[in-house]
C-alpha atoms as a PDB file:
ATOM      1  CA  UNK A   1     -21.131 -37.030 -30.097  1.00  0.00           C
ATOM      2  CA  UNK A   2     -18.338 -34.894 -31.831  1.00  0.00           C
ATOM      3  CA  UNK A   3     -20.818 -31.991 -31.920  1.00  0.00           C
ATOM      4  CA  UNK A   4     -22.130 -32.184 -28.411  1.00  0.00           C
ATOM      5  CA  UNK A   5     -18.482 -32.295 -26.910  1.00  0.00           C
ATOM      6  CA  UNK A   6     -17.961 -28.993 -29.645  1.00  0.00           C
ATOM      7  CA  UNK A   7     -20.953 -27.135 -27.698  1.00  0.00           C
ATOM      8  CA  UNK A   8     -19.985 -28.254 -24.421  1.00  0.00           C
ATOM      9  CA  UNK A   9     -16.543 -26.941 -24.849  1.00  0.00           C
ATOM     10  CA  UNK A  10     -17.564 -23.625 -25.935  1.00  0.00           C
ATOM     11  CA  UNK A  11     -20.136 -23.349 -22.897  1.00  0.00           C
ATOM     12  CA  UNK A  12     -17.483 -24.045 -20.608  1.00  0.00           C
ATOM     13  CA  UNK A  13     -15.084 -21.305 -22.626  1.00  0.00           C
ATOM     14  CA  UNK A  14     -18.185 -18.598 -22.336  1.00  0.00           C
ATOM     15  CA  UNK A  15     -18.809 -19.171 -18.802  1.00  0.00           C
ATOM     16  CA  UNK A  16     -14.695 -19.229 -17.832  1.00  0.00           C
ATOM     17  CA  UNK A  17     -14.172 -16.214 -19.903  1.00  0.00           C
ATOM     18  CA  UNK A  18     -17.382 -14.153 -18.958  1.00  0.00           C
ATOM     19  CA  UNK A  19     -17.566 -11.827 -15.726  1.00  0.00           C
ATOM     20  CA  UNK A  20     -20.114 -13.285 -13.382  1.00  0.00           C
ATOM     21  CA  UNK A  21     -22.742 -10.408 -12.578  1.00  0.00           C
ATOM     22  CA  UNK A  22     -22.064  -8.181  -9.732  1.00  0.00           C
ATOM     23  CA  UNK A  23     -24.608  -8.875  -6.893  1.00  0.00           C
ATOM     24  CA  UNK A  24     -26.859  -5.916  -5.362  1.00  0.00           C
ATOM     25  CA  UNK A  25     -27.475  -8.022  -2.226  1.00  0.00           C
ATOM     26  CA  UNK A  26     -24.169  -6.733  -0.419  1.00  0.00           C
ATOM     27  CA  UNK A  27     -22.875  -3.066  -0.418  1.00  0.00           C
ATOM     28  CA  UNK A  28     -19.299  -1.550   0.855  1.00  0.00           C
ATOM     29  CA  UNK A  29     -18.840   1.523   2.515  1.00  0.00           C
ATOM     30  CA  UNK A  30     -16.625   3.968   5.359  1.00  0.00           C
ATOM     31  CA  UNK A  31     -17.937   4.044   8.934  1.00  0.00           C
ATOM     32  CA  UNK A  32     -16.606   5.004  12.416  1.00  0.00           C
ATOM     33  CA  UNK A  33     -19.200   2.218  14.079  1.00  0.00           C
ATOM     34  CA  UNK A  34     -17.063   0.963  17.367  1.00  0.00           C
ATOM     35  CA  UNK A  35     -13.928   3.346  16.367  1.00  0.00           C
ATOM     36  CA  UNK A  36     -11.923   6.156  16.397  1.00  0.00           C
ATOM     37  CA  UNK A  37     -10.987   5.885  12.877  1.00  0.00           C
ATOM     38  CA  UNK A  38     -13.169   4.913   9.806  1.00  0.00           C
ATOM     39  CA  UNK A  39     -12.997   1.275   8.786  1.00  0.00           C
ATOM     40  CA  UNK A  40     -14.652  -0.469   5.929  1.00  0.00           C
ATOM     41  CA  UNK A  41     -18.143  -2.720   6.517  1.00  0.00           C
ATOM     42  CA  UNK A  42     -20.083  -5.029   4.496  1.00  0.00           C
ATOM     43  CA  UNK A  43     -23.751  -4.702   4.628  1.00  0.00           C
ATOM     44  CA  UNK A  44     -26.118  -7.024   3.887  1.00  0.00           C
ATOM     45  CA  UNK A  45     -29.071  -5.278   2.341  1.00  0.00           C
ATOM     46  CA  UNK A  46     -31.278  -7.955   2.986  1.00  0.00           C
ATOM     47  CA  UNK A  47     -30.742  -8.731   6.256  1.00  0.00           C
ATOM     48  CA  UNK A  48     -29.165  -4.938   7.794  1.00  0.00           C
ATOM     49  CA  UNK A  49     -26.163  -6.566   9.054  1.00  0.00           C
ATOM     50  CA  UNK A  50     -22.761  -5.288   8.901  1.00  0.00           C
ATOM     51  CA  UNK A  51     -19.294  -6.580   9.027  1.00  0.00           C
ATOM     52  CA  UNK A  52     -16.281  -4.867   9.394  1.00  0.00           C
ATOM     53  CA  UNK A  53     -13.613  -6.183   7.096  1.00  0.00           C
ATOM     54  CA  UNK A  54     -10.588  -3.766   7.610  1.00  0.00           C
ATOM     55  CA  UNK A  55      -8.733  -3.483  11.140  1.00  0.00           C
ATOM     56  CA  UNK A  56      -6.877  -0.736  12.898  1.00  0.00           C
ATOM     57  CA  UNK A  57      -3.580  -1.290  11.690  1.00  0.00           C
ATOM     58  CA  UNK A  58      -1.883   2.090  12.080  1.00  0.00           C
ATOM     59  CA  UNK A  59       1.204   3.515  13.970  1.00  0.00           C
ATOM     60  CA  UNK A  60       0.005   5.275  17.361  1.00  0.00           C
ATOM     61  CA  UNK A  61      -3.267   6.286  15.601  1.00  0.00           C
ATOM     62  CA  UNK A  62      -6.364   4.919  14.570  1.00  0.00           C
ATOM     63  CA  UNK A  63      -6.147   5.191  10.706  1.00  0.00           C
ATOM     64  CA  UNK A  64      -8.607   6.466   8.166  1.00  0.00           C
ATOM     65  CA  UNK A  65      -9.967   3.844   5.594  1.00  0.00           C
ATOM     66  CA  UNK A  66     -11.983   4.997   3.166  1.00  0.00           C
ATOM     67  CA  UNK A  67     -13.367   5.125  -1.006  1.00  0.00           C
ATOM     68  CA  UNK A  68     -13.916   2.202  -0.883  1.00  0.00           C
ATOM     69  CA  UNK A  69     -14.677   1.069  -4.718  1.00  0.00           C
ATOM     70  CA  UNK A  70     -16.013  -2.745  -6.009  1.00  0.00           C
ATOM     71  CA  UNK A  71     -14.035  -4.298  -8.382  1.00  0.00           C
ATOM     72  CA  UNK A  72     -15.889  -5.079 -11.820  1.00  0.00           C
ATOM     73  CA  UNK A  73     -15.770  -8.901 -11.055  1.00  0.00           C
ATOM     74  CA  UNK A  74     -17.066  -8.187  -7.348  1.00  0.00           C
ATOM     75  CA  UNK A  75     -14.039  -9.829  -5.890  1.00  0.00           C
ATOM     76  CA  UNK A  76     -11.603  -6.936  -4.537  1.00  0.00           C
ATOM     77  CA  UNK A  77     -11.858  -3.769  -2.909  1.00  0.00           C
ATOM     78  CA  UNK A  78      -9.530  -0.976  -3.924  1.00  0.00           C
ATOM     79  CA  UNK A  79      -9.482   2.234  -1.016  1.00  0.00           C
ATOM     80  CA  UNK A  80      -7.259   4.625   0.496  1.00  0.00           C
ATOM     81  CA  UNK A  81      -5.489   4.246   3.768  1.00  0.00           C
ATOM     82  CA  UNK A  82      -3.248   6.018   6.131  1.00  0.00           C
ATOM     83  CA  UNK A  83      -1.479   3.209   8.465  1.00  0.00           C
ATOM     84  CA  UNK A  84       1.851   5.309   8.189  1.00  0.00           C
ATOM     85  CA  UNK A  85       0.509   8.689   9.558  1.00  0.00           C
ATOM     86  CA  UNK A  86      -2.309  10.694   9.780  1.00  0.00           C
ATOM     87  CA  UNK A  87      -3.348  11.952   5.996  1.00  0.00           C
ATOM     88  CA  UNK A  88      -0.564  10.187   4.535  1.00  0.00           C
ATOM     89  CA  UNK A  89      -2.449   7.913   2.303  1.00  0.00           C
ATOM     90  CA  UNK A  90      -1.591   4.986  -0.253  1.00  0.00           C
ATOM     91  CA  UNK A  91      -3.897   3.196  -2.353  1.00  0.00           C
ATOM     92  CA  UNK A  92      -4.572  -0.347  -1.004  1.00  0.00           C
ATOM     93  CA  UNK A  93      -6.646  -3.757  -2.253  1.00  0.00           C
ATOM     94  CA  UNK A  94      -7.890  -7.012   0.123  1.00  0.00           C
ATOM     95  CA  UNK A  95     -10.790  -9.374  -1.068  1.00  0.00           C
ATOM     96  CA  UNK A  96     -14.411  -8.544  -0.159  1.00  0.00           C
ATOM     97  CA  UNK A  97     -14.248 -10.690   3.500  1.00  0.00           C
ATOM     98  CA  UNK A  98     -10.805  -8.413   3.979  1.00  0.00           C
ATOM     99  CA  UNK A  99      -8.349 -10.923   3.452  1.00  0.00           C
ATOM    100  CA  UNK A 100      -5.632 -10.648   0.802  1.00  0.00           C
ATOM    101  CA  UNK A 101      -4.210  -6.744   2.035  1.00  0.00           C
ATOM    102  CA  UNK A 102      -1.873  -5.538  -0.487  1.00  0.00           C
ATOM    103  CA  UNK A 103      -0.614  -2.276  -0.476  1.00  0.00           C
ATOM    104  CA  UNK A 104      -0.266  -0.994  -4.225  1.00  0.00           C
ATOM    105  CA  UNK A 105       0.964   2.675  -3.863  1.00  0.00           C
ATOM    106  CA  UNK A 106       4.343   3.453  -1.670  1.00  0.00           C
ATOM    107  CA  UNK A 107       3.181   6.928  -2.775  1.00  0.00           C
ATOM    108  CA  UNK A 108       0.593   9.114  -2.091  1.00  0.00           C
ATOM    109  CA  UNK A 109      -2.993   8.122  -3.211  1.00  0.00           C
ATOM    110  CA  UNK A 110      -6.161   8.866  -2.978  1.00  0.00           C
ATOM    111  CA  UNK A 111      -9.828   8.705  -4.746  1.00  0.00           C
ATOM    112  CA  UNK A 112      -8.727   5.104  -6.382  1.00  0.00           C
ATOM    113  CA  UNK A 113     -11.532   3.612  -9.115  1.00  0.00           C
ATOM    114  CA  UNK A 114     -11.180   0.179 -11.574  1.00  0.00           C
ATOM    115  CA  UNK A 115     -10.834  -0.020 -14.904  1.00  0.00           C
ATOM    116  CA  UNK A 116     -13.356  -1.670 -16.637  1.00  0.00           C
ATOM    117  CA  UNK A 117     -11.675  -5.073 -17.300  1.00  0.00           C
ATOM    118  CA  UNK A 118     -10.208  -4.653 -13.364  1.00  0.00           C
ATOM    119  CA  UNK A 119      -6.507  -4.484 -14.760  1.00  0.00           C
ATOM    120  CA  UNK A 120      -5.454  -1.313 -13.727  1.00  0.00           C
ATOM    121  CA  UNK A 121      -5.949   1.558 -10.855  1.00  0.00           C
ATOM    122  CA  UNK A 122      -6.493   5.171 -11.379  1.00  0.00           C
ATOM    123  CA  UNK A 123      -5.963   7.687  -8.290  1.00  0.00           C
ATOM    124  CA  UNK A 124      -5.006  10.591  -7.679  1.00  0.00           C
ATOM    125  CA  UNK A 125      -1.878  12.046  -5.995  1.00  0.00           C
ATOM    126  CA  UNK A 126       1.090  14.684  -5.189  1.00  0.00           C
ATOM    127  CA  UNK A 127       3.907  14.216  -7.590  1.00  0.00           C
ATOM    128  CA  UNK A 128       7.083  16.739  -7.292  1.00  0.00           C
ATOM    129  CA  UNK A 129       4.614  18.715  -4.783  1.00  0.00           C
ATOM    130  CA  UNK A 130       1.568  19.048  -7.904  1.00  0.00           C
ATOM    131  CA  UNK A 131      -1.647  16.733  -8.128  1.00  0.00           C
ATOM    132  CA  UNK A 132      -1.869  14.538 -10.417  1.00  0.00           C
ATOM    133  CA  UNK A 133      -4.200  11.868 -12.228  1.00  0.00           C
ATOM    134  CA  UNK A 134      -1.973   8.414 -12.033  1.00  0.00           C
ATOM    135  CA  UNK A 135      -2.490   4.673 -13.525  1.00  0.00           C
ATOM    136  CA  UNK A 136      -0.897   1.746 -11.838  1.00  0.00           C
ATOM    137  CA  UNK A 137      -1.512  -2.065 -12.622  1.00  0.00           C
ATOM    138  CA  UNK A 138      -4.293  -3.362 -10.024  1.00  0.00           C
ATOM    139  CA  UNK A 139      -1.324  -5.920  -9.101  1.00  0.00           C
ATOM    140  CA  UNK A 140       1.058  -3.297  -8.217  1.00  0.00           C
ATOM    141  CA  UNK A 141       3.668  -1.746 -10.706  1.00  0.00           C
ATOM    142  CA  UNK A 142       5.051   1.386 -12.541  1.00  0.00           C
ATOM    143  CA  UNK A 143       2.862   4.593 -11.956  1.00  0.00           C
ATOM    144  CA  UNK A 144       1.446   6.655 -15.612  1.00  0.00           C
ATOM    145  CA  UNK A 145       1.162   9.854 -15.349  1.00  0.00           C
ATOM    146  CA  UNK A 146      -2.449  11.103 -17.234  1.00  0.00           C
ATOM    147  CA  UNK A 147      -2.309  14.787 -16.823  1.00  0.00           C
ATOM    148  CA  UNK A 148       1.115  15.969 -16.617  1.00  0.00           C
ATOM    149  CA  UNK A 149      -0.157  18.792 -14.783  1.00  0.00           C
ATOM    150  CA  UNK A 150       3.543  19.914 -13.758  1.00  0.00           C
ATOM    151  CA  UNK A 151       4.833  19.793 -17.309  1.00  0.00           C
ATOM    152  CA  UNK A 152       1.804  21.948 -18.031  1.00  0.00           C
ATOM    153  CA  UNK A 153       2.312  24.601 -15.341  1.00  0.00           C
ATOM    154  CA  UNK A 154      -0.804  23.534 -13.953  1.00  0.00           C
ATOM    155  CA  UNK A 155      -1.085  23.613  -9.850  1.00  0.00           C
ATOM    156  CA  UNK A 156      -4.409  21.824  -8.808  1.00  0.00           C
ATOM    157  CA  UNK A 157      -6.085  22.844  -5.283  1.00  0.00           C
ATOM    158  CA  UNK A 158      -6.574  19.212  -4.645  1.00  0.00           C
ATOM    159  CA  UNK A 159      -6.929  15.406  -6.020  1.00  0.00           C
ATOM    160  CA  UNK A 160      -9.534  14.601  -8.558  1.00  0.00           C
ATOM    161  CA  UNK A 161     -12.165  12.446  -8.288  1.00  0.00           C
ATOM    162  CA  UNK A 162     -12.114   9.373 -11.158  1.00  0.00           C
ATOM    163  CA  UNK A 163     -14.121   6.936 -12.637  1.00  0.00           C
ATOM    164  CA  UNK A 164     -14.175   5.117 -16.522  1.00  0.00           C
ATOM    165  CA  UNK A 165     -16.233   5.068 -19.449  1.00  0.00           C
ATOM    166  CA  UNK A 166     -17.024   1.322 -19.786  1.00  0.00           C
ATOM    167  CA  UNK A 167     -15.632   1.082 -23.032  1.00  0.00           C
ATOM    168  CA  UNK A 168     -12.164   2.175 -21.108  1.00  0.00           C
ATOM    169  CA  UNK A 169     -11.094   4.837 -23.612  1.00  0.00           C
ATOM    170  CA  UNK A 170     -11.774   8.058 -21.854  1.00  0.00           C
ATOM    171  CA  UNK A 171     -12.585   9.310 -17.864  1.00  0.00           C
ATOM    172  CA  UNK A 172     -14.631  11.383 -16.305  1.00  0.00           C
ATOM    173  CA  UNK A 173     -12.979  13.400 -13.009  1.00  0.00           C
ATOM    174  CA  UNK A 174     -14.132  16.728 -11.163  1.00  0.00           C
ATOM    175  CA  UNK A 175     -10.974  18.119  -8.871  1.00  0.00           C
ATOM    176  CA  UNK A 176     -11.966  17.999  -5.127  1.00  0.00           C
ATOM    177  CA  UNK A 177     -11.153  21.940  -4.534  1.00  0.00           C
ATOM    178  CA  UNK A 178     -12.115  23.545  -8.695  1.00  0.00           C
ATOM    179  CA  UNK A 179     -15.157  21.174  -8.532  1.00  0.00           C
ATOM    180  CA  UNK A 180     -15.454  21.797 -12.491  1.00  0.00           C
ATOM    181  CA  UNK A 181     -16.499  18.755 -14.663  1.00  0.00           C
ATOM    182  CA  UNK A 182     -13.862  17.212 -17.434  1.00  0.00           C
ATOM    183  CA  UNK A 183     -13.899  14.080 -19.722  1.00  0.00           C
ATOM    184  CA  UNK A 184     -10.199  13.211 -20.681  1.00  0.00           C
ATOM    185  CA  UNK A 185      -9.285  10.778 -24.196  1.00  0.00           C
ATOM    186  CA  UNK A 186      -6.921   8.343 -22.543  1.00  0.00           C
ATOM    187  CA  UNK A 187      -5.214   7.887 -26.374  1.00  0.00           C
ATOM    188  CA  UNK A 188      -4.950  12.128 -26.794  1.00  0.00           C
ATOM    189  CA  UNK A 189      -4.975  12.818 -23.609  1.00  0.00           C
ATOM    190  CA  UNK A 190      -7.290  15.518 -24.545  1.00  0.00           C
ATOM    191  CA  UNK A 191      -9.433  17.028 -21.643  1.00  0.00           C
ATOM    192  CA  UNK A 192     -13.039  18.458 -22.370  1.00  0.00           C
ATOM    193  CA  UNK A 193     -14.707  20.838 -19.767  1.00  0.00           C
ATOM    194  CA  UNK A 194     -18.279  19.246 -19.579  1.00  0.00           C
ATOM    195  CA  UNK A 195     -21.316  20.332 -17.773  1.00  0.00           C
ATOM    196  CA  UNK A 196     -22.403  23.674 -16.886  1.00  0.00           C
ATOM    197  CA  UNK A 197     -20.259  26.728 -16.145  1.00  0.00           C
ATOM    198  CA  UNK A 198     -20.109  28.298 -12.870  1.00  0.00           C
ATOM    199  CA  UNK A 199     -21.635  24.926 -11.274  1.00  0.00           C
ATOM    200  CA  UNK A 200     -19.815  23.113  -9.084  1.00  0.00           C
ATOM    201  CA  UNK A 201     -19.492  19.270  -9.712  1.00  0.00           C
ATOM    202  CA  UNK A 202     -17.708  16.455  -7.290  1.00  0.00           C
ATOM    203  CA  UNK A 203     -17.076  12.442  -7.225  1.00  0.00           C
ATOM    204  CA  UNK A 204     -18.510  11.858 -11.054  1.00  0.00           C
ATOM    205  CA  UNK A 205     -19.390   8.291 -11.557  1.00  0.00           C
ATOM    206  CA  UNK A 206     -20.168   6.508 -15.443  1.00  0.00           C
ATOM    207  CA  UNK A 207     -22.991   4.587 -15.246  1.00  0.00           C
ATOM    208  CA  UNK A 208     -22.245   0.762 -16.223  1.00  0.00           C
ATOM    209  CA  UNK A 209     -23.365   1.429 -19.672  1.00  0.00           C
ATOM    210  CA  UNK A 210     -21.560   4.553 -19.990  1.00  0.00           C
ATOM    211  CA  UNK A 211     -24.869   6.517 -21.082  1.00  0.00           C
ATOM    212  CA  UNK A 212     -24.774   9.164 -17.712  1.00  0.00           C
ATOM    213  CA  UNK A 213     -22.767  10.104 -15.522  1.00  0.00           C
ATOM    214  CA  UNK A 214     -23.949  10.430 -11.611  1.00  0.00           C
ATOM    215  CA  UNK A 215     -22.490  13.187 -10.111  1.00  0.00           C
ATOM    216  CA  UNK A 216     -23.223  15.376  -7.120  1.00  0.00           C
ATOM    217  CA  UNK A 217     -24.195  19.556  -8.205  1.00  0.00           C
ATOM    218  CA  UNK A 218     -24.465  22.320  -6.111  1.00  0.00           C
ATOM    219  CA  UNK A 219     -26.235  25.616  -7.950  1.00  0.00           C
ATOM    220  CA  UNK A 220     -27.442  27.088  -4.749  1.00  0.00           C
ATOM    221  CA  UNK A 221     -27.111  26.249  -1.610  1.00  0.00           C
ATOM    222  CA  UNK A 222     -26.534  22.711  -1.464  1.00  0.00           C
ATOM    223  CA  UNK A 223     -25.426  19.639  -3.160  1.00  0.00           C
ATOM    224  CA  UNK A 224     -27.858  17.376  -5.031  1.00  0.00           C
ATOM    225  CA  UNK A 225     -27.711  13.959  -6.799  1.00  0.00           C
ATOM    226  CA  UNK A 226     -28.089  14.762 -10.605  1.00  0.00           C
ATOM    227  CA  UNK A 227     -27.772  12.691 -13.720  1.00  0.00           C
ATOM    228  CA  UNK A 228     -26.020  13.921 -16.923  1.00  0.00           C
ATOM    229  CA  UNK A 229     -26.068  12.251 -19.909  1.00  0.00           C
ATOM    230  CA  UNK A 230     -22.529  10.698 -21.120  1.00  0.00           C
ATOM    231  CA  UNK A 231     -21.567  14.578 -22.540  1.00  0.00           C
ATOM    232  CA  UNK A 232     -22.444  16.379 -19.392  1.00  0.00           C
ATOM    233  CA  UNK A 233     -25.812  17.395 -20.675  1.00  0.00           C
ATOM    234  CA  UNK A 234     -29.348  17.253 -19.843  1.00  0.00           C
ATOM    235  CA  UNK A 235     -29.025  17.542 -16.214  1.00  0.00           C
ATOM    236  CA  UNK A 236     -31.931  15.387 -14.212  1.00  0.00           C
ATOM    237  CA  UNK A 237     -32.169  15.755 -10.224  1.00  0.00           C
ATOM    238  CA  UNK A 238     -32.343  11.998  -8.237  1.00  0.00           C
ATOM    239  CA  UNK A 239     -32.108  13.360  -4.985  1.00  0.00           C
ATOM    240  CA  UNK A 240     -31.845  16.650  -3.048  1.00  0.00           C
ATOM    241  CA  UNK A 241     -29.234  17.240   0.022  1.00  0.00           C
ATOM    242  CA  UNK A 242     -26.746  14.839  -0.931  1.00  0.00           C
ATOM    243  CA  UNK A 243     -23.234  14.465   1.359  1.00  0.00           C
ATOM    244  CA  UNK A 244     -20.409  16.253  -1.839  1.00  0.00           C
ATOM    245  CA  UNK A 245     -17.678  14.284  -0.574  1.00  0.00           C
ATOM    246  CA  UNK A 246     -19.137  11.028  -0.824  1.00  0.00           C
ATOM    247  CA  UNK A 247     -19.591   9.343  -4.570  1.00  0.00           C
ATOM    248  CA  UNK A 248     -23.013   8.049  -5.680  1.00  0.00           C
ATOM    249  CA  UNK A 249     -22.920   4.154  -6.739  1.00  0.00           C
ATOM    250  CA  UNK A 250     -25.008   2.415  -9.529  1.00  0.00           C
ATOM    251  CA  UNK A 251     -26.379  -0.900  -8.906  1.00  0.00           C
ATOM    252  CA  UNK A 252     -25.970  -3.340 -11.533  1.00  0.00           C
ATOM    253  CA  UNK A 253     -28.525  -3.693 -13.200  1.00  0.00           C
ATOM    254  CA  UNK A 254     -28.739   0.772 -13.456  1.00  0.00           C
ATOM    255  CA  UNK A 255     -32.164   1.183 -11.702  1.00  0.00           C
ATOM    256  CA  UNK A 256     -30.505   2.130  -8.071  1.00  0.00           C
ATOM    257  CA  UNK A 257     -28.207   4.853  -6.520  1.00  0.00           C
ATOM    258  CA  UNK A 258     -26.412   4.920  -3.203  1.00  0.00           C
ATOM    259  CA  UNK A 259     -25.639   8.042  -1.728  1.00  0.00           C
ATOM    260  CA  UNK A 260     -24.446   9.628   1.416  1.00  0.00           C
ATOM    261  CA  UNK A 261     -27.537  11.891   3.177  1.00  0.00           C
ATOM    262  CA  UNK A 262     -27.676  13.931   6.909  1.00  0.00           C
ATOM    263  CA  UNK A 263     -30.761  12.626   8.811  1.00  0.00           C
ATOM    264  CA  UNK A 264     -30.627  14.551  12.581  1.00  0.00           C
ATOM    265  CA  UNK A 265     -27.169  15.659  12.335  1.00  0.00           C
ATOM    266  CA  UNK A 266     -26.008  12.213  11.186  1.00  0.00           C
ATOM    267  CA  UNK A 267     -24.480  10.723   8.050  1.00  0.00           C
ATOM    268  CA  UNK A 268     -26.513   7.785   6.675  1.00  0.00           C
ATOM    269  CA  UNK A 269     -26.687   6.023   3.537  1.00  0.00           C
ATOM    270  CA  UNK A 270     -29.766   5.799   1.013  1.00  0.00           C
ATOM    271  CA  UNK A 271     -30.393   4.247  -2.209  1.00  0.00           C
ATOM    272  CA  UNK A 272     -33.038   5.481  -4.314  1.00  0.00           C
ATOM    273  CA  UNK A 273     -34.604   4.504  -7.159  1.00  0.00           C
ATOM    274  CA  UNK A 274     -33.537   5.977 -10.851  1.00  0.00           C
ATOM    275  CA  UNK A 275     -37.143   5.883 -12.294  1.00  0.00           C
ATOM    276  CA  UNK A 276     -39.437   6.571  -9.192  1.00  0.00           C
ATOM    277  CA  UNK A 277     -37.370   8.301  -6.837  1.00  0.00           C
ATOM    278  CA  UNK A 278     -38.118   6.460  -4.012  1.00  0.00           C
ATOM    279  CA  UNK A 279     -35.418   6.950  -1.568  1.00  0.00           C
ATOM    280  CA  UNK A 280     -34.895   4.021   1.429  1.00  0.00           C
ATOM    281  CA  UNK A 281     -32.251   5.030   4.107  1.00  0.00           C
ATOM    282  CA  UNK A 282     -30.278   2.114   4.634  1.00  0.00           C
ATOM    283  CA  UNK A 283     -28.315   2.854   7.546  1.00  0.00           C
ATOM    284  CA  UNK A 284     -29.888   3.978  11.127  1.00  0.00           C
ATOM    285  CA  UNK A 285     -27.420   4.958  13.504  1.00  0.00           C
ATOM    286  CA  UNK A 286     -25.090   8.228  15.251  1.00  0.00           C
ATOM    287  CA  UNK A 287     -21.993   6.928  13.662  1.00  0.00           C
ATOM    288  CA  UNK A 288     -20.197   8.266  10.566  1.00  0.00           C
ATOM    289  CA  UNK A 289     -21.582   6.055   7.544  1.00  0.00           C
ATOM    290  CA  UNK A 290     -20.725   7.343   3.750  1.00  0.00           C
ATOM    291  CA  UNK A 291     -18.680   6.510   0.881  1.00  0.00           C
ATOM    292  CA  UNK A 292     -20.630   3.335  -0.299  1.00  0.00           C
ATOM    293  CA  UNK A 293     -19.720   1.464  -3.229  1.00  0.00           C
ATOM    294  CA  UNK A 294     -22.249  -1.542  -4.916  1.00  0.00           C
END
């Protein structure tokens, strides 16, 4: 009996103390459906229905929210928002049905990603007039500074684009405006250029084992969906004519990609398949639909 309340103890300890899979059946993205702005919807890929779970909540305006990004657990949504003025944005969190809105940057922010235990933020933003990479507890808190890019003498065009190794000791980030691909040690500090010179990169995303990165390329004249293996080699094209402002999502399980495409002028939103490279558009509509996170 002592042994069998042993086990059952410890199965209760695994299950409390172990992240509960991340479902595929529901994705997160921007759209303008019904709006002047861009609010955030939940999508039901089984069914095609969507639910908007962020309201209008600006000052005179109809306010932009958008990057939207799943928390590990599947329980919050981190994005950007600009209730306070057109382009002014500040890193935000509510709960999957839109309840729970917390603000969690007074400053600027923008492009904001999890950690992989969900503890922490990473964004980007203006500091003393330069862009910088920042860290900030997912509760709120003190700001980090990554990249010091002012102490450096460096002068960015724009934000970067973020996302972590699983194993939370480095990043991957491509600035919006140099579009050049870098892998910083979050110990050093160190940055490594990866990928190929003289190709442009944007919104770089670890897969959730940490062996590629999905990032969208341009070499000629337009922007696909490649893979790269976890040192920005070996370059492997998922899908042509991608949307570059608008990051590619993994599903859980590795085998699907969401990304932003144009069908007849409008944005939609596709998955496709890592292996076959079967693409289904998922969205069917005239509005403004990108920026989808799984």
């Amino acid at each position: 009996m002592k042994g069998y309340c042993y086990a059952l103890f410890f199965a209760v300890l695994f299950f409390a103390t172990t992240p509960l899979p991340v479902s595929n059946d529901f994705i997160y993205y921007s759209s303008e459906a019904g709006s002047q702005g861009r609010d955030i919807y939940k999508l039901s890929l089984k069914g095609r229905q969507a639910m908007k779970i962020t309201k209008n909540n600006g000052r005179g305006h109809y306010p932009h929210h958008i990057h939207p990004k799943l928390s590990p657990d599947g329980k919050t949504i981190v994005f950007q928002s600009d209730p306070d003025g057109h382009d002014r944005y500040s890193i935000w969190t509510m709960n999957t049905d839109g309840s729970n809105l917390k603000r969690i940057t007074q400053k600027e922010g923008m492009y904001p990603n999890w950690s992989p235990d969900g503890q922490t933020i990473i964004f980007s933003g203006r500091r003393e007039g330069v862009w910088e990479i920042l860290r900030v507890p997912a509760k709120g808190g003190p700001e980090i500074n990554l990249t010091q890019n002012k102490a450096k003498g460096k002068r960015p065009g724009w934000g970067a684009v973020c996302s972590y190794h699983p194993n939370g000791e480095s990043i991957v980030f491509a600035y919006i405006r140099e579009k050049t691909l870098h892998q910083m040690d979050l110990s050093s500090q160190q940055t490594t250029q990866l990928g190929t010179k003289g190709v442009a990169y944007s919104h770089p995303i670890f897969s959730r084992d940490g062996s590629h990165i999905a990032v969208n390329q341009k070499i000629t004249n337009q922007y696909d969906l490649v893979l790269l293996s976890e040192n920005g080699e070996n370059p492997e094209v998922i899908a042509k004519g991608v949307i570059s402002y608008s990051s590619p999502a993994w599903s859980s399980d590795g085998q699907e990609l969401l990304f932003t495409g144009m069908v007849n002028g409008n944005q939609e939103l596709f998955k496709v398949n890592r292996t076959t490279r079967e693409e289904v558009q998922i969205t069917k509509n005239s509005d403004f639909d990108a920026m989808p996170t799984w």
